[in-house]
C-alpha atoms as a PDB file:
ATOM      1  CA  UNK A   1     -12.974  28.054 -43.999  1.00  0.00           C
ATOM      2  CA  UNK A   2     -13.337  29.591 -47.471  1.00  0.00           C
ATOM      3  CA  UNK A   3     -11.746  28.074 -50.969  1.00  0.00           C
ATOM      4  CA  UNK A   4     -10.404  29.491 -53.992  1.00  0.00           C
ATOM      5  CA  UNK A   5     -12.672  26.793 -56.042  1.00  0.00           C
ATOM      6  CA  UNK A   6     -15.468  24.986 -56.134  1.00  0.00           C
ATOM      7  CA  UNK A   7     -16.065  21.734 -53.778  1.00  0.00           C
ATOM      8  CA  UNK A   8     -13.878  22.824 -50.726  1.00  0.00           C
ATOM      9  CA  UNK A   9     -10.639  22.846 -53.302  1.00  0.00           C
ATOM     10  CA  UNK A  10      -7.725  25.002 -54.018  1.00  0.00           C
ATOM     11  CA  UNK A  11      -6.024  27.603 -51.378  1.00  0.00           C
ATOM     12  CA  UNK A  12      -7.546  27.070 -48.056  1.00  0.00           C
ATOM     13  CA  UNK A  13      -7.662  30.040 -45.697  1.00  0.00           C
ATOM     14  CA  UNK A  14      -9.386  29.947 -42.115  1.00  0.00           C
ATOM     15  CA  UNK A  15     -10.988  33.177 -41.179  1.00  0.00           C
ATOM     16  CA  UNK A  16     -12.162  34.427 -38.081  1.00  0.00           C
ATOM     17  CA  UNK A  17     -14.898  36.658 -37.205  1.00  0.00           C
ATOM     18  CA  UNK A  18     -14.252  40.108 -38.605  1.00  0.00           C
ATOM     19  CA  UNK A  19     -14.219  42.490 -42.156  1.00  0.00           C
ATOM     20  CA  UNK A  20     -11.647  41.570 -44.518  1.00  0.00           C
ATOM     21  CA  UNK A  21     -11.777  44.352 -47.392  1.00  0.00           C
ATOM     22  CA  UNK A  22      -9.232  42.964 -49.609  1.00  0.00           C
ATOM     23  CA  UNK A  23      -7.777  39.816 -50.024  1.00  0.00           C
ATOM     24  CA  UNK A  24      -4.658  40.455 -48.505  1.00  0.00           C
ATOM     25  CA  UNK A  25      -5.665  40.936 -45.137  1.00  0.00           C
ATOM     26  CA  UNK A  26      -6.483  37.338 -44.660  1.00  0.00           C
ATOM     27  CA  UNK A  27      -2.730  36.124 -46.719  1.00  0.00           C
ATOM     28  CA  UNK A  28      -4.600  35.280 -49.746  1.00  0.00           C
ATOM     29  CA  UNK A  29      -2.930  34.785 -52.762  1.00  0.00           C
ATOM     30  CA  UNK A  30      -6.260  35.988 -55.140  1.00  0.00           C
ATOM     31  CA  UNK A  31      -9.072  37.332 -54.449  1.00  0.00           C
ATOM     32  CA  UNK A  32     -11.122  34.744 -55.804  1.00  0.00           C
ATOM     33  CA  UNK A  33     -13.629  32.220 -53.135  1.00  0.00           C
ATOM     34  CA  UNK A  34     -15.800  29.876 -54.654  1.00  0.00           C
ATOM     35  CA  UNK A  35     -16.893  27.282 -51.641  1.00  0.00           C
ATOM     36  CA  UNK A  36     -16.806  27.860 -47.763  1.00  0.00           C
ATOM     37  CA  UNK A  37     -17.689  25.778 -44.918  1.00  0.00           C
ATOM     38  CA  UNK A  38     -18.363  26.375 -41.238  1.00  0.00           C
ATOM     39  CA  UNK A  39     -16.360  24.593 -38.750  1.00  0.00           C
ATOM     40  CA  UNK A  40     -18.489  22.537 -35.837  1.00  0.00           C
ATOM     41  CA  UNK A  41     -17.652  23.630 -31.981  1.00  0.00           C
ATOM     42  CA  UNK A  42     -15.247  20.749 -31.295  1.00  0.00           C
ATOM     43  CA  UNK A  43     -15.493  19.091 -27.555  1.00  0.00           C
ATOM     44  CA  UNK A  44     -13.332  16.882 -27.036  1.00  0.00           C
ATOM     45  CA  UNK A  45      -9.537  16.210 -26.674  1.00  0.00           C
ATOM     46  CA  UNK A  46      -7.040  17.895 -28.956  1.00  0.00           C
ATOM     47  CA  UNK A  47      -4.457  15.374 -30.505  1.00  0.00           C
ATOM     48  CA  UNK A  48      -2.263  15.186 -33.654  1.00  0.00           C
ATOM     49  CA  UNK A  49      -0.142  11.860 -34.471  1.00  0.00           C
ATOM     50  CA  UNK A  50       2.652  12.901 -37.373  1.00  0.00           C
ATOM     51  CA  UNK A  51       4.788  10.300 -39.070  1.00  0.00           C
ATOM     52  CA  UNK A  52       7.557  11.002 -41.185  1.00  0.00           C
ATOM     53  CA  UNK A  53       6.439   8.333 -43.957  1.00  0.00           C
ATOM     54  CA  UNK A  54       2.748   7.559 -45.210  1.00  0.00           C
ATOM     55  CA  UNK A  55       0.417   4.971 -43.437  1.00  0.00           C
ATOM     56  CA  UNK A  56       1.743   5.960 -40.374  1.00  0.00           C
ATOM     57  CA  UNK A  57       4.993   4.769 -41.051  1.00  0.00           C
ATOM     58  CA  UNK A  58       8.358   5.914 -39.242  1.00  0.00           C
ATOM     59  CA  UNK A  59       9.035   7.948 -36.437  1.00  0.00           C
ATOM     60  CA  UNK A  60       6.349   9.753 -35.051  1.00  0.00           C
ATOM     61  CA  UNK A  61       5.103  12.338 -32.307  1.00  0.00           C
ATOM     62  CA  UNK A  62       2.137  13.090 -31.212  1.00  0.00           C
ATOM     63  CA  UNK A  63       1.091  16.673 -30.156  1.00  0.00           C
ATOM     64  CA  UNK A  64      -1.640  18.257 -27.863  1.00  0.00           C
ATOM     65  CA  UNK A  65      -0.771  21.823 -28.549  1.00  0.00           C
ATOM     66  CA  UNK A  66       0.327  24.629 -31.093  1.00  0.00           C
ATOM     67  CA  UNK A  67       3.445  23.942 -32.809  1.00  0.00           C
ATOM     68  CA  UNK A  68       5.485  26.942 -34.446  1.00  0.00           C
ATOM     69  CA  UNK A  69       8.018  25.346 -35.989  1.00  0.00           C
ATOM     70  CA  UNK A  70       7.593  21.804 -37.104  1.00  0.00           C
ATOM     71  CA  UNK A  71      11.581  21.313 -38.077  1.00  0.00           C
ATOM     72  CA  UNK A  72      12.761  22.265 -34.370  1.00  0.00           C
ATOM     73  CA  UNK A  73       9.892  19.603 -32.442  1.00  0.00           C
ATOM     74  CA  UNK A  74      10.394  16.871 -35.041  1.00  0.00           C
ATOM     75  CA  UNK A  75      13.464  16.337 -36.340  1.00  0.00           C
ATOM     76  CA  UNK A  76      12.194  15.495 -40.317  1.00  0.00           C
ATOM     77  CA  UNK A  77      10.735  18.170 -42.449  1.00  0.00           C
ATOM     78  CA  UNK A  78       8.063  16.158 -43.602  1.00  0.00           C
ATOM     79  CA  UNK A  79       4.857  14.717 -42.628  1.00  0.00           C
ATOM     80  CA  UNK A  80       2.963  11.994 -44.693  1.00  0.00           C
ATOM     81  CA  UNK A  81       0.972  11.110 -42.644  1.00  0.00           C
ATOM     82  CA  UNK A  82      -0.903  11.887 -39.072  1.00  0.00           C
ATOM     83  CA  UNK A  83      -3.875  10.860 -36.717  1.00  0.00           C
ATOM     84  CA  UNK A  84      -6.117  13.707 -35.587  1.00  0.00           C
ATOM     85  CA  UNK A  85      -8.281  14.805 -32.939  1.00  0.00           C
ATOM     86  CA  UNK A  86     -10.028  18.507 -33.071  1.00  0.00           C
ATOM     87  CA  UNK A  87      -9.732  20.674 -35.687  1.00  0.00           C
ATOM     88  CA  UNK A  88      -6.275  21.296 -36.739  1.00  0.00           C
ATOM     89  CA  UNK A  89      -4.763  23.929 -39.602  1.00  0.00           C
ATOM     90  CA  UNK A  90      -1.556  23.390 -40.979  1.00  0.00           C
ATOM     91  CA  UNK A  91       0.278  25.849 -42.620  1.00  0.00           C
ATOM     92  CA  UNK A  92       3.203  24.972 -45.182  1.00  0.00           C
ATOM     93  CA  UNK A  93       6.017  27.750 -43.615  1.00  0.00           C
ATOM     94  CA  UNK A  94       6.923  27.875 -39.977  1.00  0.00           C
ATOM     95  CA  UNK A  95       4.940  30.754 -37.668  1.00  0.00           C
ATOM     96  CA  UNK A  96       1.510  29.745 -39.330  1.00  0.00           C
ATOM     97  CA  UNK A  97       2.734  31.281 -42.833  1.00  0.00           C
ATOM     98  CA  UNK A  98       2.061  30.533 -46.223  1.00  0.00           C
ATOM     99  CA  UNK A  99      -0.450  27.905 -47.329  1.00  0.00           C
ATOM    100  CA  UNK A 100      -3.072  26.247 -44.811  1.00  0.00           C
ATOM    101  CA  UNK A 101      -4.417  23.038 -44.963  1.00  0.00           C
ATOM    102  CA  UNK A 102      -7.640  22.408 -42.750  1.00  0.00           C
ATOM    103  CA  UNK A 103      -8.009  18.753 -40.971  1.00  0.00           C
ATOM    104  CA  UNK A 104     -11.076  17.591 -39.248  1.00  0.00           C
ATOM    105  CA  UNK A 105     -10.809  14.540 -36.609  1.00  0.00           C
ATOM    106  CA  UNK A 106      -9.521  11.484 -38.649  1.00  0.00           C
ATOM    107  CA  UNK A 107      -6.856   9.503 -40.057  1.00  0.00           C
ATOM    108  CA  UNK A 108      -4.944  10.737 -43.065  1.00  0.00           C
ATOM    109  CA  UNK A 109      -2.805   7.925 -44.691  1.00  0.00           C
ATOM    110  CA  UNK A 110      -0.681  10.543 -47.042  1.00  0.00           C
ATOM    111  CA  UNK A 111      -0.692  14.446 -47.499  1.00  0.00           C
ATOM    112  CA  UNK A 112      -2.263  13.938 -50.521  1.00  0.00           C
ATOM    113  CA  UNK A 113      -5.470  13.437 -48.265  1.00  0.00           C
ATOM    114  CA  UNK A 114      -5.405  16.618 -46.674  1.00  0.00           C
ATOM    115  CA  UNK A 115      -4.819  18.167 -50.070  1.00  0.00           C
ATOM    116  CA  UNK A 116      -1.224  18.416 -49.890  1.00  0.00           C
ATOM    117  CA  UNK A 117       0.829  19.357 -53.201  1.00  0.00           C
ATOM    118  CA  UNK A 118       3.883  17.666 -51.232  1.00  0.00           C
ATOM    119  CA  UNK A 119       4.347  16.908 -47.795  1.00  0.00           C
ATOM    120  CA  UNK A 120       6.364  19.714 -46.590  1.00  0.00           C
ATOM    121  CA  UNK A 121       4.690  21.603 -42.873  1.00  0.00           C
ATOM    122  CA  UNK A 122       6.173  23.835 -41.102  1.00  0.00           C
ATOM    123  CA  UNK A 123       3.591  24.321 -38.337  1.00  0.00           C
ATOM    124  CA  UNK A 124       0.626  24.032 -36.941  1.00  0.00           C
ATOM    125  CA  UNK A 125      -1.972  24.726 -34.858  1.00  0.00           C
ATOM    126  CA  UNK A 126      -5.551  24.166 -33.239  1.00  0.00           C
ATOM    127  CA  UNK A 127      -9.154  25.863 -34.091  1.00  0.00           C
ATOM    128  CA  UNK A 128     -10.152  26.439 -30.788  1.00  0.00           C
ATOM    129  CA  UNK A 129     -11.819  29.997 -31.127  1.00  0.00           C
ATOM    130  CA  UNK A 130     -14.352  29.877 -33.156  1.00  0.00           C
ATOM    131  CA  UNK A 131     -15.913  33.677 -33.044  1.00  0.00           C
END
């Protein structure tokens, strides 16, 4: 994972093994990285909990796999909350568009946690490649 600022903050984008010779090829929206992390080889199950308010309030689903569109598998646009197992990326637009949010096993009690601006996803899906 690599960050527009300092201390894992800012624009999140997950990149995969390869040469990225402008910014654009991996959606950013500058060209600017100031922190990065690795991501661990995850073993165990993969598992994601949404709820449509925070503290895992409301309706909720729980997923095991990819999800494209967020809107047509749960019927509220937004999640405040969710439960995870595995590495996860969210992505604020449906069809893994426009800006990602990386979440590591653990409970998040509001989007704010995952670094949210608001709590609008419209998909996600799991790291499972990690080369």
């Amino acid at each position: 994972m690599v960050y527009e600022r300092p201390n894992y903050m800012g624009y999140q984008y997950f990149l995969r093994r390869g040469e990225y010779p402008d910014y654009q090829r991996w959606l950013g929206y500058n060209d600017c990285i100031r922190s990065c992390r690795m991501i661990p080889q995850y073993r165990g199950s993969y598992r994601m909990r949404i709820y449509e308010r925070e503290n895992f309030g409301g309706q909720m689903m729980e997923f095991m796999d990819d999800c494209e569109s967020v809107q047509d598998r749960f019927s509220y646009p937004d999640i405040h909350s969710c439960h995870v197992d595995g590495y996860w990326i969210m992505y604020e637009e449906p069809h893994y568009r426009g800006r990602q949010y990386f979440l590591r096993p653990g409970e998040y009690k509001r989007y704010s946690d995952w670094g949210g601006m608001n709590p609008r996803i419209g998909s996600f899906r799991r790291i499972m490649d990690f080369c």
